[in-house]
N, C-alpha and C. Protein backbone atom coordinates (compact mmCIF):
# COMPACT_ATOMS: atom_id res chain seq x y z
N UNK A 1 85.13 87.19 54.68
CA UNK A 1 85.21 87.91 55.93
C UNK A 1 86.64 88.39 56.14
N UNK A 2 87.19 89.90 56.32
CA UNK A 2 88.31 89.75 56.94
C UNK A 2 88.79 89.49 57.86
N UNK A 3 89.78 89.53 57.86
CA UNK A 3 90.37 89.09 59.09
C UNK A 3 91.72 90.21 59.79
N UNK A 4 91.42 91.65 59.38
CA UNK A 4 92.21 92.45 59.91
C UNK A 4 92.12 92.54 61.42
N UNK A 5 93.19 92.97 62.32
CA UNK A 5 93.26 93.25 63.49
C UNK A 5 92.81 94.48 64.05
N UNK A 6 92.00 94.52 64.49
CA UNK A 6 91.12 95.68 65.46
C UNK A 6 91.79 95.78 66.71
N UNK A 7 91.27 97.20 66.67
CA UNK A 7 91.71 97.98 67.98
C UNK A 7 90.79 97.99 68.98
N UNK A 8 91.61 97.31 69.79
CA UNK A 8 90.96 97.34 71.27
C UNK A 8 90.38 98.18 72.11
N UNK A 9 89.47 98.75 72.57
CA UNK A 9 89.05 99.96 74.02
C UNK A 9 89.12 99.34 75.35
N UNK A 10 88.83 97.91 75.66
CA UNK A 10 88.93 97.67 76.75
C UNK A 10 88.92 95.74 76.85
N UNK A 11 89.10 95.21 77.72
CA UNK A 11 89.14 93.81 77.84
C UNK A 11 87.81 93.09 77.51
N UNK A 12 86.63 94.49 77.51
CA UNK A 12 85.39 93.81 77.69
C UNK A 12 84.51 93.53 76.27
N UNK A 13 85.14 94.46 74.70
CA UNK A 13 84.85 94.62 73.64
C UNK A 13 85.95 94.84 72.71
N UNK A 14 85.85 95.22 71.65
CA UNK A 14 86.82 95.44 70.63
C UNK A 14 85.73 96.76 69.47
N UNK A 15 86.54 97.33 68.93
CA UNK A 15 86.56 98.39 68.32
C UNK A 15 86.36 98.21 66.32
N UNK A 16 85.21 98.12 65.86
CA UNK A 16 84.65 97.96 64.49
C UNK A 16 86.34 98.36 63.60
N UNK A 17 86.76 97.53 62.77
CA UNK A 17 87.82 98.20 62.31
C UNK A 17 87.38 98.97 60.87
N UNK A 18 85.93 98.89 60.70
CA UNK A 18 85.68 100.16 59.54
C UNK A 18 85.59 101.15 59.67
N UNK A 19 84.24 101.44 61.33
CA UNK A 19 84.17 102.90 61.82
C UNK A 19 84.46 102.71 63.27
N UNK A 20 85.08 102.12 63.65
CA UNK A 20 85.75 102.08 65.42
C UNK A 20 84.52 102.13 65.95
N UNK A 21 82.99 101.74 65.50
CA UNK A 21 81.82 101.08 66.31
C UNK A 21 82.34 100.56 67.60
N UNK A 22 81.91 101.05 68.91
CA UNK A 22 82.42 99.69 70.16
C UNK A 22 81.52 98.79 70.34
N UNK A 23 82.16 97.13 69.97
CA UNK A 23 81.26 96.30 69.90
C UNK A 23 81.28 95.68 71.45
N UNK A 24 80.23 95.18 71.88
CA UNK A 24 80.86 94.52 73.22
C UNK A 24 80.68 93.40 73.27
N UNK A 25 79.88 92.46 72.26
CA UNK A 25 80.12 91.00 72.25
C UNK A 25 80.20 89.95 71.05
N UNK A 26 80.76 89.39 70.91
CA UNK A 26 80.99 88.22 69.10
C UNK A 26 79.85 87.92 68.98
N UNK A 27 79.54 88.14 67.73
CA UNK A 27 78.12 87.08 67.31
C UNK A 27 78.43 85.59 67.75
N UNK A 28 79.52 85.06 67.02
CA UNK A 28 80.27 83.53 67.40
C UNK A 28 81.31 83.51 67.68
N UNK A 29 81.31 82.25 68.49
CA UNK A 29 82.96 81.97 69.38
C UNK A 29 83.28 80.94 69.02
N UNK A 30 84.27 80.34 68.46
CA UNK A 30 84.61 79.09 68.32
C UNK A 30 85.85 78.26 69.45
N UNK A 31 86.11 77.29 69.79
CA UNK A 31 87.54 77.12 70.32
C UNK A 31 88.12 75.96 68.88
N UNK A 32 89.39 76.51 69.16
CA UNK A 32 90.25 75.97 68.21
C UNK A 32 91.63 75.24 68.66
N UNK A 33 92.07 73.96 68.39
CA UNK A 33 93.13 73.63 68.78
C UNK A 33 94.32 74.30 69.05
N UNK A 34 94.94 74.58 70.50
CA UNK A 34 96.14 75.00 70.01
C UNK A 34 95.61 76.71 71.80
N UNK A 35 94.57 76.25 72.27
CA UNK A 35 94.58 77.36 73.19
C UNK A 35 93.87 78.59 72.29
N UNK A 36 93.46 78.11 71.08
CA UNK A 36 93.14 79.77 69.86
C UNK A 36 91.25 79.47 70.55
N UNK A 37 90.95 80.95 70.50
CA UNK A 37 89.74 81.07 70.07
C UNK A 37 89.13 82.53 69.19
N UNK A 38 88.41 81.71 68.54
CA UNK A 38 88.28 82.81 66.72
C UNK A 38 86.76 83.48 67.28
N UNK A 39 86.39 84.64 67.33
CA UNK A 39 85.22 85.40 67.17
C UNK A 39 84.99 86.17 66.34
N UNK A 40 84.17 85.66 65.79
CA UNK A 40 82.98 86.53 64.72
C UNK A 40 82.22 87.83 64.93
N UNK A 41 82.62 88.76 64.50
CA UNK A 41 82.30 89.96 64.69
C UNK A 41 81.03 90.41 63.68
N UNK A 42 79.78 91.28 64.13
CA UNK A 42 78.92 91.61 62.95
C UNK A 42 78.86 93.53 63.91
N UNK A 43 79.40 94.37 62.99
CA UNK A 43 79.22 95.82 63.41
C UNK A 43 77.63 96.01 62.77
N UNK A 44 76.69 96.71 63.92
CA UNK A 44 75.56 96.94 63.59
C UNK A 44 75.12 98.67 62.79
N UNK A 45 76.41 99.14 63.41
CA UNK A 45 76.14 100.48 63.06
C UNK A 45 76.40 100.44 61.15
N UNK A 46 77.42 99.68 60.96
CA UNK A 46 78.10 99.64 59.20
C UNK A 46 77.83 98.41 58.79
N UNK A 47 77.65 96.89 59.37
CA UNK A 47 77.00 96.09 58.91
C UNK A 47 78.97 95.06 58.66
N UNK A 48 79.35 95.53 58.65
CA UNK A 48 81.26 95.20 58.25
C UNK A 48 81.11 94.08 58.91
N UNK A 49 81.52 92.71 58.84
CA UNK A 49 82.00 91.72 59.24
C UNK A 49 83.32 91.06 59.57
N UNK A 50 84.03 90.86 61.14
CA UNK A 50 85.11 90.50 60.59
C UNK A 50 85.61 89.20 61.81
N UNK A 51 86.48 88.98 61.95
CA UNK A 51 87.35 88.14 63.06
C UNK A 51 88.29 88.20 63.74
N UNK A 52 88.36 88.19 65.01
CA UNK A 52 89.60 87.94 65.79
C UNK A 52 89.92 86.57 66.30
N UNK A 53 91.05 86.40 66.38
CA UNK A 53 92.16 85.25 66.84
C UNK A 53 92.52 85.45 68.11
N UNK A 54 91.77 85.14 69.21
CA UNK A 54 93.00 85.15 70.79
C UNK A 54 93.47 84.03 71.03
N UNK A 55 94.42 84.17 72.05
CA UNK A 55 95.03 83.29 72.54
C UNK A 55 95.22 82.87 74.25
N UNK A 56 94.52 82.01 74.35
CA UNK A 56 94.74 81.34 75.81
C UNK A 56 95.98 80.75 75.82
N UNK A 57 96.67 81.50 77.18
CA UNK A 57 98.22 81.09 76.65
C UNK A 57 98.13 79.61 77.93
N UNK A 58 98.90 78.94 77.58
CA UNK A 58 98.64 77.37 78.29
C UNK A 58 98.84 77.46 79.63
N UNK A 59 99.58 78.26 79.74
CA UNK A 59 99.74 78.42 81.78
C UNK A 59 98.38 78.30 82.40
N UNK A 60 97.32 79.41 82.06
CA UNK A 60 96.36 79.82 82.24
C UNK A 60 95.27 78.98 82.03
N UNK A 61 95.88 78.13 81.45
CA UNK A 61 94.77 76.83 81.01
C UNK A 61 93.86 76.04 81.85
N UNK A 62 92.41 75.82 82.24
CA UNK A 62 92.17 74.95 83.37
C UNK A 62 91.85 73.74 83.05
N UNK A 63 91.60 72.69 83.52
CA UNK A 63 90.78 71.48 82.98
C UNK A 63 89.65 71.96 82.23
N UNK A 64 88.15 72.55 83.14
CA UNK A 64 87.50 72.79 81.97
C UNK A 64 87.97 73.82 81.02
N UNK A 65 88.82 74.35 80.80
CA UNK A 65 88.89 74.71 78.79
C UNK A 65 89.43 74.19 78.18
N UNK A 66 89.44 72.73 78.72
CA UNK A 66 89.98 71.89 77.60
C UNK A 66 89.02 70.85 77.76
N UNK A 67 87.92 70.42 78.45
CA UNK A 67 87.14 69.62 78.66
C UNK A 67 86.06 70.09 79.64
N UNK A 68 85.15 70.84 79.13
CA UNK A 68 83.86 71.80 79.47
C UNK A 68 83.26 70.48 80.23
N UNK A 69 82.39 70.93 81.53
CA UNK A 69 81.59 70.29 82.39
C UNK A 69 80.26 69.63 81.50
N UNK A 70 80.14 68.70 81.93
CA UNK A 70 79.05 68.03 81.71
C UNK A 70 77.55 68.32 82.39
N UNK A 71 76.56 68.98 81.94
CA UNK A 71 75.35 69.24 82.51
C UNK A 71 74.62 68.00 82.67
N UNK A 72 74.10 68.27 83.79
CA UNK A 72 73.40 66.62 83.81
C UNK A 72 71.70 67.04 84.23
N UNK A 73 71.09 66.87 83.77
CA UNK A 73 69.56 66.95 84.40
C UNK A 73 68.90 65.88 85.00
């Protein structure tokens, strides 16, 4: 999978970096130590697979994104 950096259109998607497809949501999200979270990109129009790296910068940090609520039924 690469891992080149795509161009952005807006806060709400990111931009296919084979044919600038506008995608508007990750197949997968992971969280990763460190404030990182990695999304998995699948472009439907070219099929291209790739990833981005953001960053939750720690200011911004709340309790739950570092310890997600507990559902209780």
């Amino acid at each position: 999978m690469p891992t080149n950096v795509p161009k952005r259109r807006s806060i709400y998607g990111i931009s296919c970096v084979k044919c600038s497809n506008k995608l508007i949501a990750p197949v997968k999200s992971e969280y990763r130590d460190g404030g990182h979270i990695r999304h998995m990109w699948l472009c439907p129009k070219c099929t291209t697979s790739f990833e981005s790296l953001e960053q939750i910068p720690i200011e911004d940090m709340t309790a739950d994104d570092v310890l997600p609520p507990l559902l209780l039924a």
